[in-house]
N, C-alpha and C. Protein backbone atom coordinates (compact mmCIF):
# COMPACT_ATOMS: atom_id res chain seq x y z
N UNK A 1 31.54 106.51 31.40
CA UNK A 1 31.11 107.23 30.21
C UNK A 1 30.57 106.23 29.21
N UNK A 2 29.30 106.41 28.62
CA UNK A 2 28.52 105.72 27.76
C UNK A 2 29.39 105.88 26.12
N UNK A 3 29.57 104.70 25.60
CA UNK A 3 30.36 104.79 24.29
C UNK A 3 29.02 104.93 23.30
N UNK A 4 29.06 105.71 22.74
CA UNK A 4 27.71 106.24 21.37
C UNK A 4 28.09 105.26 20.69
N UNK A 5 27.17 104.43 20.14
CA UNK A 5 27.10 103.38 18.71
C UNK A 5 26.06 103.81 17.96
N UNK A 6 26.61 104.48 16.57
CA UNK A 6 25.54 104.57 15.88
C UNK A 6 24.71 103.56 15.38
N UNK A 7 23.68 104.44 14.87
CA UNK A 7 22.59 103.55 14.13
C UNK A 7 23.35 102.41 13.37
N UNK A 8 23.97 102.71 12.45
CA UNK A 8 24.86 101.58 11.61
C UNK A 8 25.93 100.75 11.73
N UNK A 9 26.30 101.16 12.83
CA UNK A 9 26.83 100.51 13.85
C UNK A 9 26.21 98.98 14.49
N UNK A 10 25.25 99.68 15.22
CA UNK A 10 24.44 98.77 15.72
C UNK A 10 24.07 97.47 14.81
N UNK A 11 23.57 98.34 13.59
CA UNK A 11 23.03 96.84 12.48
C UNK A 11 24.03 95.99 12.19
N UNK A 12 25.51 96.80 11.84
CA UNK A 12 26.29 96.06 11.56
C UNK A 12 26.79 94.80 12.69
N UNK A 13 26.73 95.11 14.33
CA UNK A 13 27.01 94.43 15.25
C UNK A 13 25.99 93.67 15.55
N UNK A 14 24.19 93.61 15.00
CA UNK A 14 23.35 92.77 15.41
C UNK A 14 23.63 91.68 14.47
N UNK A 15 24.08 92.43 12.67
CA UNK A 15 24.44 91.34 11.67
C UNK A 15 25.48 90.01 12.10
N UNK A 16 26.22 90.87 12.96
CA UNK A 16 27.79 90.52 13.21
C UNK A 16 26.64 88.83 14.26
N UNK A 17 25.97 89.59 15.30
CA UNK A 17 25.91 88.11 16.11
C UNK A 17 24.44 87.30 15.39
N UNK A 18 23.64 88.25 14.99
CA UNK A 18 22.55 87.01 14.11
C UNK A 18 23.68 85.94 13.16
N UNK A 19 24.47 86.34 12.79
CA UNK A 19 25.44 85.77 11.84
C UNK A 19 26.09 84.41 12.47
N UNK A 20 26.98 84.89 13.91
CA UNK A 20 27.12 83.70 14.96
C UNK A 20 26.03 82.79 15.52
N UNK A 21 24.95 83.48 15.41
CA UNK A 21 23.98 82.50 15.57
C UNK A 21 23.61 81.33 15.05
N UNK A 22 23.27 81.97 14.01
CA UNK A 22 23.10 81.32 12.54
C UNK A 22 24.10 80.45 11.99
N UNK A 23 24.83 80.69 12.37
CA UNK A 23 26.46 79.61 12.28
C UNK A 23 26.77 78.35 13.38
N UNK A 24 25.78 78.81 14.28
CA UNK A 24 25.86 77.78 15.69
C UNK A 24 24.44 77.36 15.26
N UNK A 25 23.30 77.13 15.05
CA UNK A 25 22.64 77.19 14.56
C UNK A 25 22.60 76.06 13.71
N UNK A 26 23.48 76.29 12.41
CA UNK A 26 24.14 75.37 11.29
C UNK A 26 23.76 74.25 11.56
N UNK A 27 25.33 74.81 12.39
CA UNK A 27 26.27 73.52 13.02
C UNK A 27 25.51 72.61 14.33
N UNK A 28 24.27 73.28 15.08
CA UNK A 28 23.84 72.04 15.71
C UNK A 28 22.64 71.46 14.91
N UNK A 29 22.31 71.71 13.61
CA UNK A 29 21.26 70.86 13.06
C UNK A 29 22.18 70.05 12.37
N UNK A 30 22.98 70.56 11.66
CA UNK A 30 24.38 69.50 11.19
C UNK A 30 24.48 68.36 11.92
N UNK A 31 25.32 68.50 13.43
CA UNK A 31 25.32 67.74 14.27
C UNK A 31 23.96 66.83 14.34
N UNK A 32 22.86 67.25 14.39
CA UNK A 32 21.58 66.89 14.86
C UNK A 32 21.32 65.55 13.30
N UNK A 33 21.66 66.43 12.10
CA UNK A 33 21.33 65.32 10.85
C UNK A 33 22.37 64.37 10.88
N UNK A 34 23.32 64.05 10.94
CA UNK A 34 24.61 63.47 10.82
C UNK A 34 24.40 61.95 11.75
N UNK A 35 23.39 62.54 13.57
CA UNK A 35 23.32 61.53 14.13
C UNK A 35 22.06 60.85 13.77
N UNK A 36 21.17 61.83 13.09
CA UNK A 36 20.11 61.34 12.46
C UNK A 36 20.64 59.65 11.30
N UNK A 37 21.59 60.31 10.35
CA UNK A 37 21.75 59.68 9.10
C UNK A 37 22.47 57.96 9.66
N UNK A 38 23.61 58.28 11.10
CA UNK A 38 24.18 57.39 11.47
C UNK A 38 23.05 56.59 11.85
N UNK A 39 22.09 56.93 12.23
CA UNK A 39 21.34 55.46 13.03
C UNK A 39 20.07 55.00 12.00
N UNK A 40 19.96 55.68 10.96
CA UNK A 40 19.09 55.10 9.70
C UNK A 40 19.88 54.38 8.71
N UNK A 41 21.39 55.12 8.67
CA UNK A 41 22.02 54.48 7.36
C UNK A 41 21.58 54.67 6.38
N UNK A 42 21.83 56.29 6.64
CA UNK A 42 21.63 56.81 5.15
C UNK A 42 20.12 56.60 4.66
N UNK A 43 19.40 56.92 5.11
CA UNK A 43 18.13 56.35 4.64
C UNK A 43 17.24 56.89 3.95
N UNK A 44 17.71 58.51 4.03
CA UNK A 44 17.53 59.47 3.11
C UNK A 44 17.88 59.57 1.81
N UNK A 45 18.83 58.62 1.35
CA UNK A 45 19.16 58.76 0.13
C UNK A 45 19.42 57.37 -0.18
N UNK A 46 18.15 56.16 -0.12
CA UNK A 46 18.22 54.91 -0.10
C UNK A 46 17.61 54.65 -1.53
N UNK A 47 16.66 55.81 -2.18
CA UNK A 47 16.31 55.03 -3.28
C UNK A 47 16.77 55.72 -4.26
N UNK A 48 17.63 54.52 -4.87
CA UNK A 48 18.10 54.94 -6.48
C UNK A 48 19.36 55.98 -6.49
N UNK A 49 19.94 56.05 -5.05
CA UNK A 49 21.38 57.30 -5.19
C UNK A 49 21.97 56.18 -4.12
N UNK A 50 23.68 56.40 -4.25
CA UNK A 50 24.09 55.74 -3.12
C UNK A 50 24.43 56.45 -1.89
N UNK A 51 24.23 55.73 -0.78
CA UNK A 51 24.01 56.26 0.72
C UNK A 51 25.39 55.31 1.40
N UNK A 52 25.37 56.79 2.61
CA UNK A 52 26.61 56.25 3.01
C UNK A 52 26.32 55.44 4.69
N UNK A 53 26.41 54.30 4.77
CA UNK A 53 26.35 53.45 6.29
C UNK A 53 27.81 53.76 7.00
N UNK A 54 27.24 54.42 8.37
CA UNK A 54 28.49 54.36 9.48
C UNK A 54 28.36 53.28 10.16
N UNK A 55 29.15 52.72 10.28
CA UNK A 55 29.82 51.55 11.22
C UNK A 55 30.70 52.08 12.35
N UNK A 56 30.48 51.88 13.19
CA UNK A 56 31.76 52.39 14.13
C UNK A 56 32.32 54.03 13.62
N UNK A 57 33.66 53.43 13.11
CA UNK A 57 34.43 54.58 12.60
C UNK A 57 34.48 54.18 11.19
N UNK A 58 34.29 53.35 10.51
CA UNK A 58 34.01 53.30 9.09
C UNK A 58 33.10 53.53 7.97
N UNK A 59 33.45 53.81 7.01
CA UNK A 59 32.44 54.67 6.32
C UNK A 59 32.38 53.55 5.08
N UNK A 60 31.37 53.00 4.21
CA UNK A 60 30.56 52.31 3.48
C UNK A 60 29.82 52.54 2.60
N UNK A 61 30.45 52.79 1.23
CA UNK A 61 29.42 53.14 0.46
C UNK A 61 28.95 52.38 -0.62
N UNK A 62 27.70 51.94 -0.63
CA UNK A 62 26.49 51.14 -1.46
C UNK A 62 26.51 51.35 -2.24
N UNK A 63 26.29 51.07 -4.26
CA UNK A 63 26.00 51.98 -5.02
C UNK A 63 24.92 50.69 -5.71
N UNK A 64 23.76 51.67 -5.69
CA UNK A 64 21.82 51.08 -6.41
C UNK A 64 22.37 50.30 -7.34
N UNK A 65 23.40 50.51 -8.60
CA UNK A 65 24.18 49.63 -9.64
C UNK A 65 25.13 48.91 -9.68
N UNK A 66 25.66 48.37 -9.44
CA UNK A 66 26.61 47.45 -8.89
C UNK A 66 27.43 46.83 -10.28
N UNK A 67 28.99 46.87 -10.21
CA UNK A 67 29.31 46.51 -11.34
C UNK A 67 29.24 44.97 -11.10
N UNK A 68 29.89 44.44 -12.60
CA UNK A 68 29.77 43.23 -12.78
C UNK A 68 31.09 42.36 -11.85
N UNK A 69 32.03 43.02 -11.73
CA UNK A 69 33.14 42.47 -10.59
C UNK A 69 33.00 42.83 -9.65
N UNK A 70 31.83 43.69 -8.84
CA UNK A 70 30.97 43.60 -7.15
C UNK A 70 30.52 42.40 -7.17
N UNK A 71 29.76 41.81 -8.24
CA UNK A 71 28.64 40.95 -7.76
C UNK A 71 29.54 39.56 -8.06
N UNK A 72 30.44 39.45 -8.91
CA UNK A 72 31.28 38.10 -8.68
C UNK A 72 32.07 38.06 -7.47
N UNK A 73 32.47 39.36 -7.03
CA UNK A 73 33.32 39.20 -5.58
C UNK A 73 32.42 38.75 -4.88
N UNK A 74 31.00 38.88 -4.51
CA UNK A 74 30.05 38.37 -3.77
C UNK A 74 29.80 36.97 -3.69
N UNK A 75 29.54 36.76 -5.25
CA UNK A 75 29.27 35.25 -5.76
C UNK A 75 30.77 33.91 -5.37
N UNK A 76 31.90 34.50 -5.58
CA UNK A 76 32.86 33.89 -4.99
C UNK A 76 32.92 33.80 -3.63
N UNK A 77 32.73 35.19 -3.10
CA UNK A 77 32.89 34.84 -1.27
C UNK A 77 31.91 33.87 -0.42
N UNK A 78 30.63 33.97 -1.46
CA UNK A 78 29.47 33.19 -0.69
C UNK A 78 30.09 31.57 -1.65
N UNK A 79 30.15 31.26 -2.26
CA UNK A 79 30.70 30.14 -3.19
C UNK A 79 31.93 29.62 -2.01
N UNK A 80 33.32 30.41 -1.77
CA UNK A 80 33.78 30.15 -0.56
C UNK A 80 33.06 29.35 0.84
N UNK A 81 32.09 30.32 1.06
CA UNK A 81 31.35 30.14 2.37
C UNK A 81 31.01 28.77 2.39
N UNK A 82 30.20 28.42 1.23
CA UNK A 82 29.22 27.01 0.94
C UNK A 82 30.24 26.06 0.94
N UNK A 83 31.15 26.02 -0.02
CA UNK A 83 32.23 24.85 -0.02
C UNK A 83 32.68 24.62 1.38
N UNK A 84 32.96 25.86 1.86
CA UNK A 84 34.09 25.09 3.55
C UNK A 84 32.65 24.71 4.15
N UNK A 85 31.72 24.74 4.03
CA UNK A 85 30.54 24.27 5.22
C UNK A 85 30.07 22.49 4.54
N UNK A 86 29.97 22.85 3.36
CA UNK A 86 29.77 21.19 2.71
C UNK A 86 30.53 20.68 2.53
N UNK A 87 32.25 20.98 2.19
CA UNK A 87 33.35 20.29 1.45
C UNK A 87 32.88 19.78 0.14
N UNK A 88 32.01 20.26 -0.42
CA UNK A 88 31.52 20.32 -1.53
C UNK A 88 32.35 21.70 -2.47
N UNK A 89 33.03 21.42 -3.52
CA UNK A 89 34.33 22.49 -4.22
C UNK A 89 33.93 22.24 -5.76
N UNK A 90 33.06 21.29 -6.10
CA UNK A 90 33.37 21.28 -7.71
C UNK A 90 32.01 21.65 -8.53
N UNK A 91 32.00 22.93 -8.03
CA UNK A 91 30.83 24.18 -8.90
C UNK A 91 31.09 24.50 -10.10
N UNK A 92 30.91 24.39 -10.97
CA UNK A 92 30.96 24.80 -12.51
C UNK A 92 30.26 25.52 -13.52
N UNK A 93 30.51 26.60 -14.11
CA UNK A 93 29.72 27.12 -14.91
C UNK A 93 29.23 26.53 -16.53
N UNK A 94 28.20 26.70 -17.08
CA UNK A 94 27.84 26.11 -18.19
C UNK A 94 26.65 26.88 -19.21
N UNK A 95 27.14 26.47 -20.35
CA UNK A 95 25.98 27.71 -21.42
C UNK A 95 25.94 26.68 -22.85
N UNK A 96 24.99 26.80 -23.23
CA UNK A 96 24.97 26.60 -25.00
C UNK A 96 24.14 27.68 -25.78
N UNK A 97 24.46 27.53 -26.79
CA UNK A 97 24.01 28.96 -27.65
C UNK A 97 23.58 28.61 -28.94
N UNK A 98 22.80 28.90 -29.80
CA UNK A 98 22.24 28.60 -31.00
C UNK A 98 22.48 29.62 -31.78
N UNK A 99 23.44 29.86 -33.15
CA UNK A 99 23.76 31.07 -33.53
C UNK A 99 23.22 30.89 -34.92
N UNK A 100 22.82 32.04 -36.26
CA UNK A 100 22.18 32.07 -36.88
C UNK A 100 23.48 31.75 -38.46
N UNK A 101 23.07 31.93 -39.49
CA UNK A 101 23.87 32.10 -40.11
C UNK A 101 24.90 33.60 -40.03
N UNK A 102 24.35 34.56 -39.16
CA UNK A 102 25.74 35.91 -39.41
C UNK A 102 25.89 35.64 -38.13
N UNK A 103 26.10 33.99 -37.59
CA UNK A 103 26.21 34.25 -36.15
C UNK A 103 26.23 35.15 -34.93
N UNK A 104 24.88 35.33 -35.49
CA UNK A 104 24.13 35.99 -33.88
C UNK A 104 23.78 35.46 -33.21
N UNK A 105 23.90 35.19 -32.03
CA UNK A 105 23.15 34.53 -30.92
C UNK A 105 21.35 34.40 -30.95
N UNK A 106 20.55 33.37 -30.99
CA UNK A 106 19.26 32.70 -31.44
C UNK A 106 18.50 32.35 -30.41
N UNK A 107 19.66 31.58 -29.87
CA UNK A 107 18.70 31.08 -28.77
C UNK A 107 19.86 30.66 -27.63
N UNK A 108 19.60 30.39 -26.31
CA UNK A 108 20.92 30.34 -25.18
C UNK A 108 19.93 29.36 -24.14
N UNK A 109 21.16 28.53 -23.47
CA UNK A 109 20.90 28.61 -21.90
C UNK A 109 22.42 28.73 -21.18
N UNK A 110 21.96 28.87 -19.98
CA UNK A 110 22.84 28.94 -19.07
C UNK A 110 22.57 28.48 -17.38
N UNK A 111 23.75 27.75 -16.80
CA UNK A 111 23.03 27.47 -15.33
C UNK A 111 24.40 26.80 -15.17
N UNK A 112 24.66 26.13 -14.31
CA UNK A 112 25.43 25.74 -12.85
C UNK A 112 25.49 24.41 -12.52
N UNK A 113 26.41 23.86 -12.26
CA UNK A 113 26.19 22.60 -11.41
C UNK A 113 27.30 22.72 -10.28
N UNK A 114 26.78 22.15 -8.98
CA UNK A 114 27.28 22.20 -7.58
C UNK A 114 26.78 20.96 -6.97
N UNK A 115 27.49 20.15 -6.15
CA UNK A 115 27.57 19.36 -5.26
C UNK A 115 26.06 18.38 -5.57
N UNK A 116 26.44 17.58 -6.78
CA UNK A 116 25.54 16.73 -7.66
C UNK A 116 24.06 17.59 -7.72
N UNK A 117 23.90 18.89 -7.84
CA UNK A 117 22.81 19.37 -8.58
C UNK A 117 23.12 20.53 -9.47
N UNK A 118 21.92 20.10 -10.30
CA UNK A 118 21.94 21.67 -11.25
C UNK A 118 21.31 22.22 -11.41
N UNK A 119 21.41 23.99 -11.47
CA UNK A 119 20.51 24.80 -11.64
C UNK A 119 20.34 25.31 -13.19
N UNK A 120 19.61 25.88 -13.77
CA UNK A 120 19.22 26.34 -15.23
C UNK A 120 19.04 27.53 -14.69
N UNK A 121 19.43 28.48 -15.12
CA UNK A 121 19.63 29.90 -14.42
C UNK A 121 18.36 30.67 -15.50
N UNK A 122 19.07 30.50 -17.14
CA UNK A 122 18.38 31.13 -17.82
C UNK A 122 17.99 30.31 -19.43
N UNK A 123 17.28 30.43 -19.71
CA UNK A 123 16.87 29.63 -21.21
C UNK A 123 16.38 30.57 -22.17
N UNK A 124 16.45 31.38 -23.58
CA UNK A 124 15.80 32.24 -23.87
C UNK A 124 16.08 31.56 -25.47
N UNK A 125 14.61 31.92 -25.95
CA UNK A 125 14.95 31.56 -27.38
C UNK A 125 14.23 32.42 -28.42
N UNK A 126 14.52 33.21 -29.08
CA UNK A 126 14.25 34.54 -30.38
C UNK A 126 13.32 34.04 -30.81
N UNK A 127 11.58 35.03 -30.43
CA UNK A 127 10.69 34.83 -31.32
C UNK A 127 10.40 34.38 -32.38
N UNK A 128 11.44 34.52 -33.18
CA UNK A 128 10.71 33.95 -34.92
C UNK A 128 11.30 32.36 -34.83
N UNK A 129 11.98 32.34 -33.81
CA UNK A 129 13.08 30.94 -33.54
C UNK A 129 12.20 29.83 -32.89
N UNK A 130 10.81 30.70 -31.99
CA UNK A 130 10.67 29.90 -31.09
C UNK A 130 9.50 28.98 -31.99
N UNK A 131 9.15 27.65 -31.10
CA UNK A 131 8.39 26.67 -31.91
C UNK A 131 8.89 25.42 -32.31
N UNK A 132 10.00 25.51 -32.76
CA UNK A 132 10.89 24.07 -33.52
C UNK A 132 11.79 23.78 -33.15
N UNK A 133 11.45 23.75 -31.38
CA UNK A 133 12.09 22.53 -31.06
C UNK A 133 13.94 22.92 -30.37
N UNK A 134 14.02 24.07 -30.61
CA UNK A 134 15.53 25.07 -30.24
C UNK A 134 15.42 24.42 -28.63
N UNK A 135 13.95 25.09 -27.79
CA UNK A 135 14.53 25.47 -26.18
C UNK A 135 14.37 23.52 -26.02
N UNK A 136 13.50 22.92 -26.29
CA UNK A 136 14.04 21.56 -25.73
C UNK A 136 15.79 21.06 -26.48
N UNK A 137 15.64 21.05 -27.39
CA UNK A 137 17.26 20.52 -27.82
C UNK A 137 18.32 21.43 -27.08
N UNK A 138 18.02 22.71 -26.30
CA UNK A 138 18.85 23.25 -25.23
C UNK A 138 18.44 22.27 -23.79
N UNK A 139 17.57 22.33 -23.49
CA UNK A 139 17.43 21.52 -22.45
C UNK A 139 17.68 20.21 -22.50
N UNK A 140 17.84 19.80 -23.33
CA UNK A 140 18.25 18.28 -23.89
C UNK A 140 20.02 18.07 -23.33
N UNK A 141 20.34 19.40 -24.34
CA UNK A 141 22.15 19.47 -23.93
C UNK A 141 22.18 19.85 -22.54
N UNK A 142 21.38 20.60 -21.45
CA UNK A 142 22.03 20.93 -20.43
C UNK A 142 21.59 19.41 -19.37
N UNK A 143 20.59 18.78 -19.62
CA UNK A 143 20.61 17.58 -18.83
C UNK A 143 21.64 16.72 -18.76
N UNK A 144 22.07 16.70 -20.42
CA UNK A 144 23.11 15.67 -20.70
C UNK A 144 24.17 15.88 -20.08
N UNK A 145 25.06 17.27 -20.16
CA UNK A 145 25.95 17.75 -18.91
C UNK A 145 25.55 17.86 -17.82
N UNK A 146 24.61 18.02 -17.61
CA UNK A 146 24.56 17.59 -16.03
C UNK A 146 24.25 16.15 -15.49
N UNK A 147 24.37 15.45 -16.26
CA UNK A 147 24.52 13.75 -15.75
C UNK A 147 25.68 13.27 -15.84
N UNK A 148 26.38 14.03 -16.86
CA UNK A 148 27.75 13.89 -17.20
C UNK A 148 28.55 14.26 -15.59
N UNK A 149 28.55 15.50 -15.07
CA UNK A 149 29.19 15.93 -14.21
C UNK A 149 28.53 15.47 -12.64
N UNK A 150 27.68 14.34 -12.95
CA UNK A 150 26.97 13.55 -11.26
C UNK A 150 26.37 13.91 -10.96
N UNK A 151 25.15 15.03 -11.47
CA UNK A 151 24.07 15.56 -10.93
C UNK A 151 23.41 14.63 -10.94
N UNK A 152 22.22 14.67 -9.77
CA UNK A 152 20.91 14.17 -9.53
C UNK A 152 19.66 15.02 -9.63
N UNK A 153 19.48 16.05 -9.95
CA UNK A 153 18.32 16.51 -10.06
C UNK A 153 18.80 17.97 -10.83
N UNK A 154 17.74 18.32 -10.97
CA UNK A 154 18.04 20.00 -11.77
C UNK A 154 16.46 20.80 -11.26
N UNK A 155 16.94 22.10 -10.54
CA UNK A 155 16.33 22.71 -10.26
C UNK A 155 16.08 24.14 -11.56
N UNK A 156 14.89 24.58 -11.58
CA UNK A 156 14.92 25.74 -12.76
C UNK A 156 13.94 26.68 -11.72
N UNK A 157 13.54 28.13 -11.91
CA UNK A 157 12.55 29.00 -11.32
C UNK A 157 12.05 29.43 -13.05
N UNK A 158 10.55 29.99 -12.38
CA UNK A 158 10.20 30.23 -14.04
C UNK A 158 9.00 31.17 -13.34
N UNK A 159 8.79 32.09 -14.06
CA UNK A 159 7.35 33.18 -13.72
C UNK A 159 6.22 32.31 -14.63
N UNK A 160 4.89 32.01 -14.27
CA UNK A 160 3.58 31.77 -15.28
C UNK A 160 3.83 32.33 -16.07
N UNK A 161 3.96 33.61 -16.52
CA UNK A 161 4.17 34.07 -17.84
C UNK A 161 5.26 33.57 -18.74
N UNK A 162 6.02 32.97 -18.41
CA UNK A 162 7.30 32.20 -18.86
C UNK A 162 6.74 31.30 -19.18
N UNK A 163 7.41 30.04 -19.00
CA UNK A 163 7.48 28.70 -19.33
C UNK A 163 6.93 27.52 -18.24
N UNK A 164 6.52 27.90 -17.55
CA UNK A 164 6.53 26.38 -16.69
C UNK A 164 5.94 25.31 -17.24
N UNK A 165 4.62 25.58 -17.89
CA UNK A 165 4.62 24.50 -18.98
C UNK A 165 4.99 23.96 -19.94
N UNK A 166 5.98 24.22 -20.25
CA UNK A 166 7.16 23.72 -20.74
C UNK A 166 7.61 22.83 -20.16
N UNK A 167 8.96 23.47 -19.41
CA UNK A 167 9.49 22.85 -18.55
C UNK A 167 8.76 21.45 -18.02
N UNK A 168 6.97 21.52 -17.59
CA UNK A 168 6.54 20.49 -17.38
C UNK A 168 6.38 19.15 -18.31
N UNK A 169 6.28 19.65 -19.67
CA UNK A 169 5.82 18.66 -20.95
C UNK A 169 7.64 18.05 -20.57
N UNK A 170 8.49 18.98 -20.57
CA UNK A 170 9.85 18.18 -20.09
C UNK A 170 10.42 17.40 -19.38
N UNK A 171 9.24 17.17 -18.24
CA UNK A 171 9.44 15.87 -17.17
C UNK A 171 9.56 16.82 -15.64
N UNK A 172 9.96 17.91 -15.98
CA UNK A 172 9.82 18.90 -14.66
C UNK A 172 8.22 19.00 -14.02
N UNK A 173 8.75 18.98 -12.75
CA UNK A 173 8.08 18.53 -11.83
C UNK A 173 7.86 20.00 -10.67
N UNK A 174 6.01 20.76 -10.22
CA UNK A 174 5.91 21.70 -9.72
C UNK A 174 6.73 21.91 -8.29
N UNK A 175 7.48 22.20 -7.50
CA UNK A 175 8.21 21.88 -6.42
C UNK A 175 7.47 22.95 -5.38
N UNK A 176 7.22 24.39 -5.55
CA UNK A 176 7.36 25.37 -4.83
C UNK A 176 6.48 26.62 -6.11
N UNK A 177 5.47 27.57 -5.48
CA UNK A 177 4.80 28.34 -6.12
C UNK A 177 4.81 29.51 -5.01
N UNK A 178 5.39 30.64 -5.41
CA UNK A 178 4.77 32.04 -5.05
C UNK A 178 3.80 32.54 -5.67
N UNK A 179 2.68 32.62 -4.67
CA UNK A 179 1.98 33.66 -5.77
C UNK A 179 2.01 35.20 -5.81
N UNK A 180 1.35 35.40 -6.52
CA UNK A 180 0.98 37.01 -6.59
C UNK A 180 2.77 37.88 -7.00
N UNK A 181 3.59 37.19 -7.57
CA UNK A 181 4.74 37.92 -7.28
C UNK A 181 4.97 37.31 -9.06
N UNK A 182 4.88 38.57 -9.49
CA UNK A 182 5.14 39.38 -9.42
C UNK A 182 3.35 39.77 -9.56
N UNK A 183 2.65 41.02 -9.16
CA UNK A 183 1.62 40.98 -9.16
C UNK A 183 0.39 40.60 -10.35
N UNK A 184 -0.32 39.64 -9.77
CA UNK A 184 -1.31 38.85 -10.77
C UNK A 184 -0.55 37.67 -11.58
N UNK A 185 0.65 37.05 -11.29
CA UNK A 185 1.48 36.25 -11.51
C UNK A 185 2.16 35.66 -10.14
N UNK A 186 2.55 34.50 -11.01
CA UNK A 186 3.26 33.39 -9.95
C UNK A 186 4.46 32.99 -10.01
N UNK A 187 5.37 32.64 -9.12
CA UNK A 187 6.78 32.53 -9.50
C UNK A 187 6.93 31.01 -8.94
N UNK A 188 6.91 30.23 -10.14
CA UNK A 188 7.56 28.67 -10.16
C UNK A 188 8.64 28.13 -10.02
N UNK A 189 9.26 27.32 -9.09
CA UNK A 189 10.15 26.34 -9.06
C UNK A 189 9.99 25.07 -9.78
N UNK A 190 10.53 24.31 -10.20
CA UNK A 190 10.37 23.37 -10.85
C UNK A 190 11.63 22.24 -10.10
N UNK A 191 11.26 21.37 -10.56
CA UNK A 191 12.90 19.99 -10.28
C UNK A 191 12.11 18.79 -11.12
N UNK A 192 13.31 17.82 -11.65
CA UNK A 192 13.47 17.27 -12.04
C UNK A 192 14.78 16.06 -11.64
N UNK A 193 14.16 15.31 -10.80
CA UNK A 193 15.49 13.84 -10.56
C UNK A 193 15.53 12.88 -11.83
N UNK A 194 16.96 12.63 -11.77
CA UNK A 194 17.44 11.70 -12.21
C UNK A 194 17.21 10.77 -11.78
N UNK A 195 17.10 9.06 -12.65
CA UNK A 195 17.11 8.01 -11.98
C UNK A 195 18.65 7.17 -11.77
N UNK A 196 18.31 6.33 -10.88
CA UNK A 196 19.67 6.42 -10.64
C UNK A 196 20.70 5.43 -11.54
N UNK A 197 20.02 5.44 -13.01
CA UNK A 197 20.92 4.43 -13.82
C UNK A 197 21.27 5.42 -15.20
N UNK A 198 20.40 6.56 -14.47
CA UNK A 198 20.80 7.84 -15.80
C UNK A 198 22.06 8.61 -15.50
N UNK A 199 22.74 8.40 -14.13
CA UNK A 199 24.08 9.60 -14.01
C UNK A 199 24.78 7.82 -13.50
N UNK A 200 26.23 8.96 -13.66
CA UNK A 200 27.58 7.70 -13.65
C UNK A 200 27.29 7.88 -12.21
């Protein structure tokens, strides 16, 4: 005997499996993006959001901003790395600052010394400041500590639009030129050795 299904019946039981379909369906494009995302690493959501990298069974997440105690955990672990490969350990940080009368900060540098060299990371000196003589009497003090602490040379990077001529009237010397970077500009290295009756 034939069981009667009504009309509304029926819709309701085609709803019922378009519905399972559509649910299996989902779930194999799910499946399908998931193995997609594992073998790009996230690559869909690489610019400017953070994306998640699978490893094995571990999950990894990146973030475009990075706080300021990410990037020293970095700077220490690679700082680690370098010392046990050179036995080179006595890296040091260093800054001077030029402050105004409501002591505000005027003019700065800052940079590094490692395994008898030094780097000049950054030099900046306040427009109405600049001219008389501030960024050399900074560069003046960071040579002097760095002969102090056994450096032989001092490396600086500088964009054309910056300073390199500067730096050059300073005794710095062209080492290394990118061009075109940043576009229609050049990105300068500079160095400068010591002689060897100027460091202890």
């Amino acid at each position: 005997m034939l069981k009667h299904v009504s009309r509304r019946s029926r819709g309701r039981q085609a709803n019922h499996e378009w519905s399972h379909a559509q649910q299996a369906d989902r779930a194999d494009a799910a499946k399908a993006a998931q193995l997609i995302r594992s073998a790009l690493g996230g690559f869909d959501q690489i610019f400017g959001k953070p994306r998640k990298l699978i490893m094995n069974t571990n999950h990894v997440i990146t973030e475009s901003v990075p706080s300021s105690e990410e990037l020293q955990f970095l700077e220490d672990r690679l700082y680690e790395f370098n010392s046990a490969q050179t036995g080179q350990d006595d890296g040091q940080l260093f800054a001077f600052f030029i402050r105004n009368d409501q002591q505000e900060i005027v003019a700065g540098l800052s940079g590094w010394t490692w395994a008898n060299a030094c780097e000049i990371r950054a030099l900046w000196v306040h427009p109405s400041w600049r001219g008389q003589g501030y960024g050399r009497g900074l560069m003046e003090s960071a040579e002097q500590e760095a002969r102090a602490r056994g450096c032989k040379v001092i490396l600086i990077g500088s964009y054309s639009f910056q300073a390199p001529a500067f730096y050059q009237r300073c005794g710095y010397k062209l080492a290394w030129q990118l061009n075109d970077f940043p576009p229609g500009h050049q990105h300068c290295y500079l160095v400068k050795r010591f002689a060897e009756t100027e460091y202890g």
